[in-house]
Every structure is written in structure tokens, then in C-alpha cells.
N, C-alpha and C. Protein backbone atom coordinates (compact mmCIF):
# COMPACT_ATOMS: atom_id res chain seq x y z
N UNK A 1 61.79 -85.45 8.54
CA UNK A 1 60.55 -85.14 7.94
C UNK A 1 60.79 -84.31 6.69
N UNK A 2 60.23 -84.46 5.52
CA UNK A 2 60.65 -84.08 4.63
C UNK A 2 59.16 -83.23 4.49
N UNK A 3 59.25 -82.06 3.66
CA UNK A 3 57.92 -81.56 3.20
C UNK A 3 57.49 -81.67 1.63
N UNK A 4 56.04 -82.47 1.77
CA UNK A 4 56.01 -83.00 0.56
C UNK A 4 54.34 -81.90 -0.20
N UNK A 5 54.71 -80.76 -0.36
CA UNK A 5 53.25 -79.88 -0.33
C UNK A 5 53.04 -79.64 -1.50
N UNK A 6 53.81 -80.32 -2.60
CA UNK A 6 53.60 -80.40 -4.06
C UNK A 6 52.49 -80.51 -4.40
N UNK A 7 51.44 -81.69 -3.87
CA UNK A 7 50.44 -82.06 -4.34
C UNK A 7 49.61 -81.15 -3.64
N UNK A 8 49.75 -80.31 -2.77
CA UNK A 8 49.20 -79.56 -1.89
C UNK A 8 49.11 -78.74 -3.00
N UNK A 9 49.86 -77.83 -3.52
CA UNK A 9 50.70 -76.68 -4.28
C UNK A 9 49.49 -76.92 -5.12
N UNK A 10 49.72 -78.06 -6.09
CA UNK A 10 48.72 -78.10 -7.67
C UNK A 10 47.32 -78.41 -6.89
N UNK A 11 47.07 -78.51 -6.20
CA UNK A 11 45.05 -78.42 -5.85
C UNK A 11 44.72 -77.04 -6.11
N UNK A 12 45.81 -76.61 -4.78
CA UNK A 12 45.89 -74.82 -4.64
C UNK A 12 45.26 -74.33 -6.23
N UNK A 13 46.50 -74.65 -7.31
CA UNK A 13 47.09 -73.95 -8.23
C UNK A 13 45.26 -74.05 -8.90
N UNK A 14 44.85 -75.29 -8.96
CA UNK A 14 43.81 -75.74 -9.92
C UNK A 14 42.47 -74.85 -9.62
N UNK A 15 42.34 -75.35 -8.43
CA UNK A 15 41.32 -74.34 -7.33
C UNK A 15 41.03 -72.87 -7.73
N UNK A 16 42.35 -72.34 -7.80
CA UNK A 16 42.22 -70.64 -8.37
C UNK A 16 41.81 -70.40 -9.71
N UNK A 17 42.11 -71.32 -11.05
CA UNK A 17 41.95 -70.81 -11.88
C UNK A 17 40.63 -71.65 -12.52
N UNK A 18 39.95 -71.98 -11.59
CA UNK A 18 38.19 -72.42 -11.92
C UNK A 18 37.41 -71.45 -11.03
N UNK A 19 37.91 -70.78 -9.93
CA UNK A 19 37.17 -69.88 -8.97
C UNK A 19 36.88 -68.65 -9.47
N UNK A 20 37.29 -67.74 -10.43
CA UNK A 20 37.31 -67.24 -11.63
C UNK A 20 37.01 -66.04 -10.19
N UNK A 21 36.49 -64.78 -9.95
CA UNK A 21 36.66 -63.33 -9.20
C UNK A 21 35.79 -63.29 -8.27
N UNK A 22 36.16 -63.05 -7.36
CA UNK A 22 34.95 -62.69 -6.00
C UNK A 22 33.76 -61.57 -6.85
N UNK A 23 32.43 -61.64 -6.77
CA UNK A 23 31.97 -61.01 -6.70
C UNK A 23 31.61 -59.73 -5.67
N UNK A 24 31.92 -59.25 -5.20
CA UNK A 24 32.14 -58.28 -4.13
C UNK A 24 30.56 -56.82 -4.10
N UNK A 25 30.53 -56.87 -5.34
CA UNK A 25 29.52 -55.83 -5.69
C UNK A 25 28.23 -56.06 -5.12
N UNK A 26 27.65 -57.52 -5.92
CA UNK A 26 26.87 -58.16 -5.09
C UNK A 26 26.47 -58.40 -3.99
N UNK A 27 27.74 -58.63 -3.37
CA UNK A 27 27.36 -59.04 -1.96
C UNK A 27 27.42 -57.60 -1.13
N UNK A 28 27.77 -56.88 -1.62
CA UNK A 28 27.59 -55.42 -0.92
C UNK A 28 26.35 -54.64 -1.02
N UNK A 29 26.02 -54.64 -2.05
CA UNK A 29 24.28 -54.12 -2.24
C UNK A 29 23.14 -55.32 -1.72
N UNK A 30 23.90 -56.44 -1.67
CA UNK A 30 22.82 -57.23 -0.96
C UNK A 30 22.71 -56.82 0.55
N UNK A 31 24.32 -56.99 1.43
CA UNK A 31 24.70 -56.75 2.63
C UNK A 31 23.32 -55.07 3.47
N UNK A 32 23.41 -54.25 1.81
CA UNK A 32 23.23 -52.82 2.33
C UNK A 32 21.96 -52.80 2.62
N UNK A 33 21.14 -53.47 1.35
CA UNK A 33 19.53 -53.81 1.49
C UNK A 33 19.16 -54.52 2.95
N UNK A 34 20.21 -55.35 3.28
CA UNK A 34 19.38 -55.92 4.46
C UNK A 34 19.53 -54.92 6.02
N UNK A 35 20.54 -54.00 5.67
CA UNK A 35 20.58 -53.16 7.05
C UNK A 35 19.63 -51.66 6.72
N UNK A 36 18.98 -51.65 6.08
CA UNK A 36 18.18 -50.96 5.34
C UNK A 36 16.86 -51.43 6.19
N UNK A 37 16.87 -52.76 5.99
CA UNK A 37 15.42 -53.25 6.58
C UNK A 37 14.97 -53.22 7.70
N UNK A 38 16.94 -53.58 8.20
CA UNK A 38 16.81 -53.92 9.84
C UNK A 38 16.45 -52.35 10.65
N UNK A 39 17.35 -51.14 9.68
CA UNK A 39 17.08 -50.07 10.34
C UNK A 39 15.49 -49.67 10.23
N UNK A 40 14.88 -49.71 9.36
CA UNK A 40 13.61 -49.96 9.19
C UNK A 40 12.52 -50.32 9.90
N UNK A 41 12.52 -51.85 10.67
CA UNK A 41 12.53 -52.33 11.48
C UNK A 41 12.38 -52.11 12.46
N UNK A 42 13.62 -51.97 12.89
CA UNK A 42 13.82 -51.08 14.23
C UNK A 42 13.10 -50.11 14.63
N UNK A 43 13.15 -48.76 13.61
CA UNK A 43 12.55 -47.50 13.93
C UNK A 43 11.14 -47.45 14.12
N UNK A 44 10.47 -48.30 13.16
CA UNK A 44 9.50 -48.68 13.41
C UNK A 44 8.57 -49.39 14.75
N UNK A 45 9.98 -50.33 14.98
CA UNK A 45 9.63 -51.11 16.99
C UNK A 45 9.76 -49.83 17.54
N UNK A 46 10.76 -49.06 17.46
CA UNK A 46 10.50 -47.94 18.24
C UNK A 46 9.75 -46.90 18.27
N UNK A 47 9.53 -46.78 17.53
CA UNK A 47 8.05 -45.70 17.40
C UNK A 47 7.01 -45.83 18.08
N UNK A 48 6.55 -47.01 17.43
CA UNK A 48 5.50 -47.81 18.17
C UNK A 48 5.47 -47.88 20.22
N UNK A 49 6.63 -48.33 20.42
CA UNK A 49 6.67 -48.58 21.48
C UNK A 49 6.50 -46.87 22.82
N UNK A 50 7.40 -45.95 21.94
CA UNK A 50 6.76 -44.40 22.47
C UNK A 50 5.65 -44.08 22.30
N UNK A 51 4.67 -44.69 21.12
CA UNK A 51 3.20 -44.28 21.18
C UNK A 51 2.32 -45.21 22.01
N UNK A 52 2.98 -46.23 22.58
CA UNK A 52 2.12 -47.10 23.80
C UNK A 52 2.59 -46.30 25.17
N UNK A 53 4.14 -46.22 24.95
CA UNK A 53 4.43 -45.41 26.45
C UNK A 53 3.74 -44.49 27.00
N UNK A 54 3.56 -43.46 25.65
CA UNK A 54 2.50 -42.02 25.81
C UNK A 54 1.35 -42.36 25.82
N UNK A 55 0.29 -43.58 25.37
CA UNK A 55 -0.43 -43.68 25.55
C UNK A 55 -1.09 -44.25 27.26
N UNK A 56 0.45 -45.12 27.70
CA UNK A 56 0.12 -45.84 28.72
C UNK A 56 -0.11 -45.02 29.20
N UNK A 57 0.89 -44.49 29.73
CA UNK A 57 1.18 -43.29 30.86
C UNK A 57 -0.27 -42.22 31.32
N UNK A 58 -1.02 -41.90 29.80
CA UNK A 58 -1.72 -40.73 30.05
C UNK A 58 -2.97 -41.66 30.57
N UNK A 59 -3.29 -42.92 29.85
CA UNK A 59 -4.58 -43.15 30.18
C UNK A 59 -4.65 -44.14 31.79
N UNK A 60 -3.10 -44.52 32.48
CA UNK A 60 -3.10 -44.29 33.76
C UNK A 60 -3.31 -43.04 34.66
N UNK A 61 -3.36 -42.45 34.15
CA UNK A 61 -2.42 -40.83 34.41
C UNK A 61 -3.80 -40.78 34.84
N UNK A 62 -5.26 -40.60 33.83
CA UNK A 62 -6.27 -40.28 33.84
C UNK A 62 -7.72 -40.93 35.07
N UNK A 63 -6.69 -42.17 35.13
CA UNK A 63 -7.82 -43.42 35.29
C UNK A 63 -7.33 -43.27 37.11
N UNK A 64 -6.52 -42.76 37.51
CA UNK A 64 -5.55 -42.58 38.56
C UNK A 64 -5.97 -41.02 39.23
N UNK A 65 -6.39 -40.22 38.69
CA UNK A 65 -6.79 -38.83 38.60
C UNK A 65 -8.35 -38.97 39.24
N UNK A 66 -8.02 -38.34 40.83
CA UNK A 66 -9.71 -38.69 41.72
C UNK A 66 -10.40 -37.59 41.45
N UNK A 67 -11.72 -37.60 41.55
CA UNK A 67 -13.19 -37.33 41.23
C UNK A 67 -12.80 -35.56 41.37
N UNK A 68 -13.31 -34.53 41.11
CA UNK A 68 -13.16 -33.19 41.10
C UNK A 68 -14.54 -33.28 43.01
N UNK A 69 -13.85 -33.13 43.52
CA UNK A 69 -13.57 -32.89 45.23
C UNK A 69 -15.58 -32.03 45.02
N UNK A 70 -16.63 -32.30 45.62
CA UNK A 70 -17.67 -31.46 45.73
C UNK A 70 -17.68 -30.99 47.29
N UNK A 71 -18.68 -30.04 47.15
CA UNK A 71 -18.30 -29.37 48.51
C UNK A 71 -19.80 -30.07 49.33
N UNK A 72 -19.25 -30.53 50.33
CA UNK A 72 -20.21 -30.95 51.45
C UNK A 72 -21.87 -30.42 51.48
N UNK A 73 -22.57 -30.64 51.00
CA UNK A 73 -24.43 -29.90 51.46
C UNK A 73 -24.74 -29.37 52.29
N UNK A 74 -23.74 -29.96 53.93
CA UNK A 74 -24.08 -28.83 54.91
C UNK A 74 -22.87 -27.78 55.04
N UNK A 75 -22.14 -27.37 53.68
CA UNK A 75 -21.30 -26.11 54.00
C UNK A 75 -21.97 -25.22 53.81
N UNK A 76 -21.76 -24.27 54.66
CA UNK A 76 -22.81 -22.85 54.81
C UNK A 76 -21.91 -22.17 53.52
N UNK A 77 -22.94 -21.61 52.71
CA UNK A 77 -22.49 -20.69 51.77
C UNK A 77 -23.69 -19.34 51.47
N UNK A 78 -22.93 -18.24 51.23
CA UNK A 78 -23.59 -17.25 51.10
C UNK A 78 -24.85 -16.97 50.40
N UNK A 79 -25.67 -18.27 49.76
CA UNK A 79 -26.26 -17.74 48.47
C UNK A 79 -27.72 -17.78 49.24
N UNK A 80 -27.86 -18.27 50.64
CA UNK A 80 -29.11 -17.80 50.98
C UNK A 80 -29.24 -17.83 52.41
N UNK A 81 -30.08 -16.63 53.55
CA UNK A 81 -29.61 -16.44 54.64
C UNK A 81 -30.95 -17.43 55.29
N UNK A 82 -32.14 -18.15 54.84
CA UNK A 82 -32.92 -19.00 55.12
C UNK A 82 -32.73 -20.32 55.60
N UNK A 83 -31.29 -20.27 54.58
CA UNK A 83 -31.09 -22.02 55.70
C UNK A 83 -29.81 -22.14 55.53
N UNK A 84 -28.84 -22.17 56.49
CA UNK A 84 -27.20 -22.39 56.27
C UNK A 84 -26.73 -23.57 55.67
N UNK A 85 -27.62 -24.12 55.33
CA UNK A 85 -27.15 -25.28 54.10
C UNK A 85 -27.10 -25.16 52.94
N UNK A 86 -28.02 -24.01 52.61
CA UNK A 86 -28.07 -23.59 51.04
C UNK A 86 -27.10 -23.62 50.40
N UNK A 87 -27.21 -24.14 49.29
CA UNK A 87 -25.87 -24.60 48.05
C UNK A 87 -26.02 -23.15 46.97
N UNK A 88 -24.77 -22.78 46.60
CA UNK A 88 -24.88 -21.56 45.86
C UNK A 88 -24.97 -22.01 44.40
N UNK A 89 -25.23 -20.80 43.52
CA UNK A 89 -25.78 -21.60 41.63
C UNK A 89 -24.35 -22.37 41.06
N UNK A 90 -23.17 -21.90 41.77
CA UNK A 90 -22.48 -22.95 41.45
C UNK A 90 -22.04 -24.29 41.63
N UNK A 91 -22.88 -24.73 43.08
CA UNK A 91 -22.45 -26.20 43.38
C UNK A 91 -24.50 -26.67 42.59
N UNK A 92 -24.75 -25.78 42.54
CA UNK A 92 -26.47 -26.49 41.51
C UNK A 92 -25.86 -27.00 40.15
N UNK A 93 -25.20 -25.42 39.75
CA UNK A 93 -24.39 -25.77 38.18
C UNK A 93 -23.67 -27.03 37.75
N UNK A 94 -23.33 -27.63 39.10
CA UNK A 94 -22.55 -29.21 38.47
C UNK A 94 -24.05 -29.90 38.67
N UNK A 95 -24.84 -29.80 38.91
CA UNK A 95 -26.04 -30.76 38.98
C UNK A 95 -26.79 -31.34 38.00
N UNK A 96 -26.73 -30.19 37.07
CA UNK A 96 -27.34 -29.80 36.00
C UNK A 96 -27.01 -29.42 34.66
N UNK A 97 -27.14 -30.23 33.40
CA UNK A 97 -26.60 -29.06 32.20
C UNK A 97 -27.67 -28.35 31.55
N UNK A 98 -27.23 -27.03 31.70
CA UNK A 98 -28.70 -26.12 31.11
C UNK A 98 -28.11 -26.05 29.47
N UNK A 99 -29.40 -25.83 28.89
CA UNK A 99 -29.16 -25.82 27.27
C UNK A 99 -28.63 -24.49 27.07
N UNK A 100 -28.13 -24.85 25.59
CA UNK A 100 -27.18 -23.78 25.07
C UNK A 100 -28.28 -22.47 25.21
N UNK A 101 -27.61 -21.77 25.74
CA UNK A 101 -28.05 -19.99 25.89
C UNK A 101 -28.86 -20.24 27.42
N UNK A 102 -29.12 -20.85 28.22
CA UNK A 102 -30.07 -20.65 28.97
C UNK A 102 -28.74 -20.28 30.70
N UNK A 103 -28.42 -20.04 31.80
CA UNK A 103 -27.72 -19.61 32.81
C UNK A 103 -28.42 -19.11 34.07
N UNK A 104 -28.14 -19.73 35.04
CA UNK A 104 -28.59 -19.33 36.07
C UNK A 104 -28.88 -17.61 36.74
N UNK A 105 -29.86 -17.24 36.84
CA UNK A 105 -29.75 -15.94 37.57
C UNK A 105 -29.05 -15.45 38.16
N UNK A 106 -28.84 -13.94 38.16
CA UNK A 106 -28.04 -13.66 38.99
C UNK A 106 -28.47 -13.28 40.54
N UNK A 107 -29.49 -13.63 40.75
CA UNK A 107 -30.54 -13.50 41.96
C UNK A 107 -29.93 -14.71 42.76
N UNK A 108 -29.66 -14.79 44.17
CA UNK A 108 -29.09 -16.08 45.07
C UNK A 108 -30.39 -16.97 45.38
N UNK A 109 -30.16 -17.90 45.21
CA UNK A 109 -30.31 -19.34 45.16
C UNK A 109 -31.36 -19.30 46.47
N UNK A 110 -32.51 -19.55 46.69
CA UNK A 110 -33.54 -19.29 47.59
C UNK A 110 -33.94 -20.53 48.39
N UNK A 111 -33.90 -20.65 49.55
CA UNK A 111 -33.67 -21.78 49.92
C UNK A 111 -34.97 -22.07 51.48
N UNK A 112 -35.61 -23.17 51.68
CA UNK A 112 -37.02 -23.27 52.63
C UNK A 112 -36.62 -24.94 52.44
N UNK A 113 -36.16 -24.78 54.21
CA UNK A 113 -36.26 -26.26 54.72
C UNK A 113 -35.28 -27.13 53.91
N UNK A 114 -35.67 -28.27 53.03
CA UNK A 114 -35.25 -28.72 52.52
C UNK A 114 -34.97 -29.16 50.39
N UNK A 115 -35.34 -27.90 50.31
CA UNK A 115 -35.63 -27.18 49.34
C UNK A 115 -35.06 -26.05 48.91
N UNK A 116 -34.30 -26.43 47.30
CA UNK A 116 -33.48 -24.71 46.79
C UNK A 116 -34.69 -24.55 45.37
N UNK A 117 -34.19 -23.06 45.40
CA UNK A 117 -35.11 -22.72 43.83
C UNK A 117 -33.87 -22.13 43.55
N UNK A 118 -33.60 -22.01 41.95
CA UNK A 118 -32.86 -21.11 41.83
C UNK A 118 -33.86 -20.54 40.05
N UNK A 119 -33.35 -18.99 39.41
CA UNK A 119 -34.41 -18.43 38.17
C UNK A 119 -33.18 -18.77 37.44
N UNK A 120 -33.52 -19.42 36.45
CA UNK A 120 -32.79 -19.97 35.05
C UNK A 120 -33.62 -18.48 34.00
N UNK A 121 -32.20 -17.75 33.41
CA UNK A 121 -32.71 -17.11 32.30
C UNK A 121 -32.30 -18.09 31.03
N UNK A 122 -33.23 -17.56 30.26
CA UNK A 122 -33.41 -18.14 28.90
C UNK A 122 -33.48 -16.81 27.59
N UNK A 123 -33.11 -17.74 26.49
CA UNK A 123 -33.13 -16.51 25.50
C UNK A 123 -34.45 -15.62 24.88
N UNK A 124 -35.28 -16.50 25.29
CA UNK A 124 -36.53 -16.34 25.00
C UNK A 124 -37.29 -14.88 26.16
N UNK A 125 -36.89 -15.09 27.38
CA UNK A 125 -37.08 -14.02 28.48
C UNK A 125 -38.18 -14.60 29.14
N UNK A 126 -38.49 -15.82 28.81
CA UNK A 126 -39.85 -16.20 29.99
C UNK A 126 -38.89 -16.93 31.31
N UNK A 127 -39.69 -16.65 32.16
CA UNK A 127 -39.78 -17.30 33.51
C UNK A 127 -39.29 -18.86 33.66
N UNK A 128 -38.24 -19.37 34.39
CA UNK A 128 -38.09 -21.24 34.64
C UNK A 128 -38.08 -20.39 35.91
N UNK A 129 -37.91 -21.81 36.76
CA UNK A 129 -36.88 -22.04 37.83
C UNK A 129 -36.79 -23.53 38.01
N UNK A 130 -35.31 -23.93 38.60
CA UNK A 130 -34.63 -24.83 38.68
C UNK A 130 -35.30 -25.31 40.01
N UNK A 131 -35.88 -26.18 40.57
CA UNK A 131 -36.33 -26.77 42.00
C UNK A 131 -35.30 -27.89 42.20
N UNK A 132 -34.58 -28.09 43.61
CA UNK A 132 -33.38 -29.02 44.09
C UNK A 132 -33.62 -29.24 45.47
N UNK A 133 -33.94 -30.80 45.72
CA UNK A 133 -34.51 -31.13 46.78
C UNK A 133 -32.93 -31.78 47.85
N UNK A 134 -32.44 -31.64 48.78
CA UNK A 134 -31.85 -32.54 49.86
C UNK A 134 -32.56 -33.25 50.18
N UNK A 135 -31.44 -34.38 50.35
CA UNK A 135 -31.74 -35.58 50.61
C UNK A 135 -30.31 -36.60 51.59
N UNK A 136 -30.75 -36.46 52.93
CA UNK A 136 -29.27 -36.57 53.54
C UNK A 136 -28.91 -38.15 53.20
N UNK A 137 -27.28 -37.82 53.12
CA UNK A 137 -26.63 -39.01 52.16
C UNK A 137 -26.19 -38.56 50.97
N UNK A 138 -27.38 -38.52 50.47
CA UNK A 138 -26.83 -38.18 48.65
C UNK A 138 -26.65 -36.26 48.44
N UNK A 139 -27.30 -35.87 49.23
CA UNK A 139 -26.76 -34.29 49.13
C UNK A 139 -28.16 -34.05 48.53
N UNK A 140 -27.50 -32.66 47.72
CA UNK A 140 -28.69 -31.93 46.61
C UNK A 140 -28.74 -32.89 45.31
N UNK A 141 -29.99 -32.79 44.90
CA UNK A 141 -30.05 -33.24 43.93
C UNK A 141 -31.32 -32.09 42.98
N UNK A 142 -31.60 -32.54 41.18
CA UNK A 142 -32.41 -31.76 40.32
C UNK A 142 -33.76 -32.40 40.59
N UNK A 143 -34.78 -31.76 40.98
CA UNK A 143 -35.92 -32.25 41.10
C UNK A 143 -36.93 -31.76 40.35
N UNK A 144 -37.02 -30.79 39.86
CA UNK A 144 -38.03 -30.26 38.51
C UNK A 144 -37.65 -28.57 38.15
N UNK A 145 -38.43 -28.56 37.08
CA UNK A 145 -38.15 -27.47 36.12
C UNK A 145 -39.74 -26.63 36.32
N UNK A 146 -39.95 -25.19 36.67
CA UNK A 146 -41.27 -25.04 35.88
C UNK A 146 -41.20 -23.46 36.47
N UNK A 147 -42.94 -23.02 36.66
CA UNK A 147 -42.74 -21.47 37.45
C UNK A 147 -43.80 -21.73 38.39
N UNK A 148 -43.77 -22.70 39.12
CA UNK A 148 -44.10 -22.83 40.55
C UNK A 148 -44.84 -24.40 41.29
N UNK A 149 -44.60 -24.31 42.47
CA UNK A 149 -44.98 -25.96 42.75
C UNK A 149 -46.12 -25.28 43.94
N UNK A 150 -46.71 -26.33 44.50
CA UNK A 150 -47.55 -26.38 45.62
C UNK A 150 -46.83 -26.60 47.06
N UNK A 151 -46.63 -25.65 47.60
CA UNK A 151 -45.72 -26.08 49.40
C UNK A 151 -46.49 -27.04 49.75
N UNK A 152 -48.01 -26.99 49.77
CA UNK A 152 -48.06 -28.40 50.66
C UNK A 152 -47.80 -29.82 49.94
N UNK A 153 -47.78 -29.95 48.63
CA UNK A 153 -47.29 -31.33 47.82
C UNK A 153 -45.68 -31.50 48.33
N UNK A 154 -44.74 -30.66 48.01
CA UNK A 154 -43.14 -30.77 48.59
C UNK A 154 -43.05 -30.96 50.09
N UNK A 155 -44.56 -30.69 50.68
CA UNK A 155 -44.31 -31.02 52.31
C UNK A 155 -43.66 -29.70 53.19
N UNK A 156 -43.77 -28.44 52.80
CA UNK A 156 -43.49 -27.24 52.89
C UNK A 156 -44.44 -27.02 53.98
N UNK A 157 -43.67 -26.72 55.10
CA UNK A 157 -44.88 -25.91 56.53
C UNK A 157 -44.24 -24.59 56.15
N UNK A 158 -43.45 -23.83 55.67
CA UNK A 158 -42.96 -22.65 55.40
C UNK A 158 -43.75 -22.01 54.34
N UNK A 159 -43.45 -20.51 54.25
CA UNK A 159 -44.14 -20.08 52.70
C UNK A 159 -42.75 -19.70 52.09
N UNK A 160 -42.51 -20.08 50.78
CA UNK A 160 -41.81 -19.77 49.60
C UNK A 160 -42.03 -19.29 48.66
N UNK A 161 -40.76 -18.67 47.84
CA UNK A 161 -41.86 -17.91 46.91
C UNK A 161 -41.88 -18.60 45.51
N UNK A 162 -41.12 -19.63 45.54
CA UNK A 162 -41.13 -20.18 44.24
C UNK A 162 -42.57 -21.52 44.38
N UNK A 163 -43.49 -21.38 45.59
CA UNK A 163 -44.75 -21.51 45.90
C UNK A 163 -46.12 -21.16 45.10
N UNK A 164 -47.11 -21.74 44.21
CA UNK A 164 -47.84 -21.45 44.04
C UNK A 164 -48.93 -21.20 45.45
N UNK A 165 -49.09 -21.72 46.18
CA UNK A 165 -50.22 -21.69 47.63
C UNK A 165 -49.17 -22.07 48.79
């Protein structure tokens, strides 16, 4: 076998001196721009994806988070010695939103049969009271605003004092 790479040799030879210099510069600032983008890119998928995580998380977090626990209607509480069911001004206070400046008395929560009163002060200094009827099942509930009802309309065999007659 003889080696005949002459003609091999002059392609070579011809090849190089029409190929004239790698551009190298080029292709390096091109190369750099595109990992530029990709990092770009990226940081961006990731960002994003921690502000869904934090978002997931909390608004499971929230939706997952049970009811604030109320206390039973027939738990005996101190706020009135007339009927051991009486609800004190703070289980009324979730019942109700009183307007800005106005707060429940500091007088306990007055209670006949099936019936609470409680005295709402106001900035003004006149007279409310809050009226809250039971109703077994649903508990206490807000039943009117004013400075006095009729015992026999509420069905009152008792006398009260948040009673006009």
C-alpha cells in the first residue's frame, strides 16, 4: 500500500488560504448575549414561581384556617344572675358592629327569659340599648335598637327593665 495524500495535501493547502481567520470575537459576544437571556429567563421563572408558592401556601393556609370557635348560648356566664344563659357584651360584641365611637356599657348585660338588653354608650350621651333575642338552634341573635319595647309584644310574662309596660 503505498500512501498517496498528495492530492489530499493540496485541497488541505487550498482550503486554508480562502478560509481567511476564525472570527472568534463574534462568536463570543454573541455566545455571551445569549446566556445573558437565558440567565434572565430563568430568574425570572424563578421568581415568579416563589410568588405563586407564597401565594399558594397562604391562601390555603387561610381557606384551611376553621371559623374563630363561639361559645355555646347555654354557657353560663357571669354577665347576668336572671338567667344562666345570659351571653356577656362580649359574645353580643361579635353580633354586632357598633359605629365608630359608640361601645357597650359597662353595666352587665340584663337578661328575662329569652331576651338580653344590653346600654350602648354613644358620643352624643343619649340613651340606646341593644335588644338580642334566643332562638334555640341558631343561638343569640340582634333584634332591635331603641330605649324601650313593650313585654307583652316580645311575649314577656316577666317585668324588665329595658320594658316600657
Amino acid at each position: 500500500m503505498t500512501d498517496d495524500l498528495g492530492p489530499l495535501r493540496q485541497a488541505m493547502s487550498d482550503l486554508s488560504e480562502h478560509g481567511g481567520t476564525a472570527d472568534m470575537y463574534e462568536r463570543a459576544l454573541r455566545r455571551s448575549r445569549q446566556s445573558q437571556r437565558r440567565v434572565a429567563v430563568t430568574t425570572g421563572a424563578a421568581a415568579a414561581a416563589v410568588v405563586f408558592a407564597v401565594g399558594g401556601t397562604v391562601a390555603f393556609a387561610t381557606r384551611q384556617r376553621p371559623d374563630p370557635p363561639t361559645p355555646p348560648a347555654s354557657a353560663p356566664t357571669s354577665a347576668g344572675p336572671q338567667n344562666p344563659n345570659c351571653p356577656s357584651t362580649q359574645t353580643l360584641g361579635t353580633l354586632v358592629e357598633l359605629p365608630a365611637g359608640w361601645s357597650f356599657a359597662s353595666r352587665e348585660v340584663e337578661c328575662v327569659e329569652t331576651w338580653a338588653a344590653a346600654d350602648v354608650q354613644r358620643p352624643d350621651a343619649n340613651a340606646v340599648i341593644y335588644l338580642f333575642h334566643y332562638t334555640a338552634g341558631t343561638g343569640w341573635r340582634f333584634q332591635d335598637q331603641g330605649t324601650g319595647w313593650d313585654c307583652k309584644d316580645l311575649g314577656l310574662t316577666e317585668p324588665a327593665s329595658f320594658c316600657t309596660s
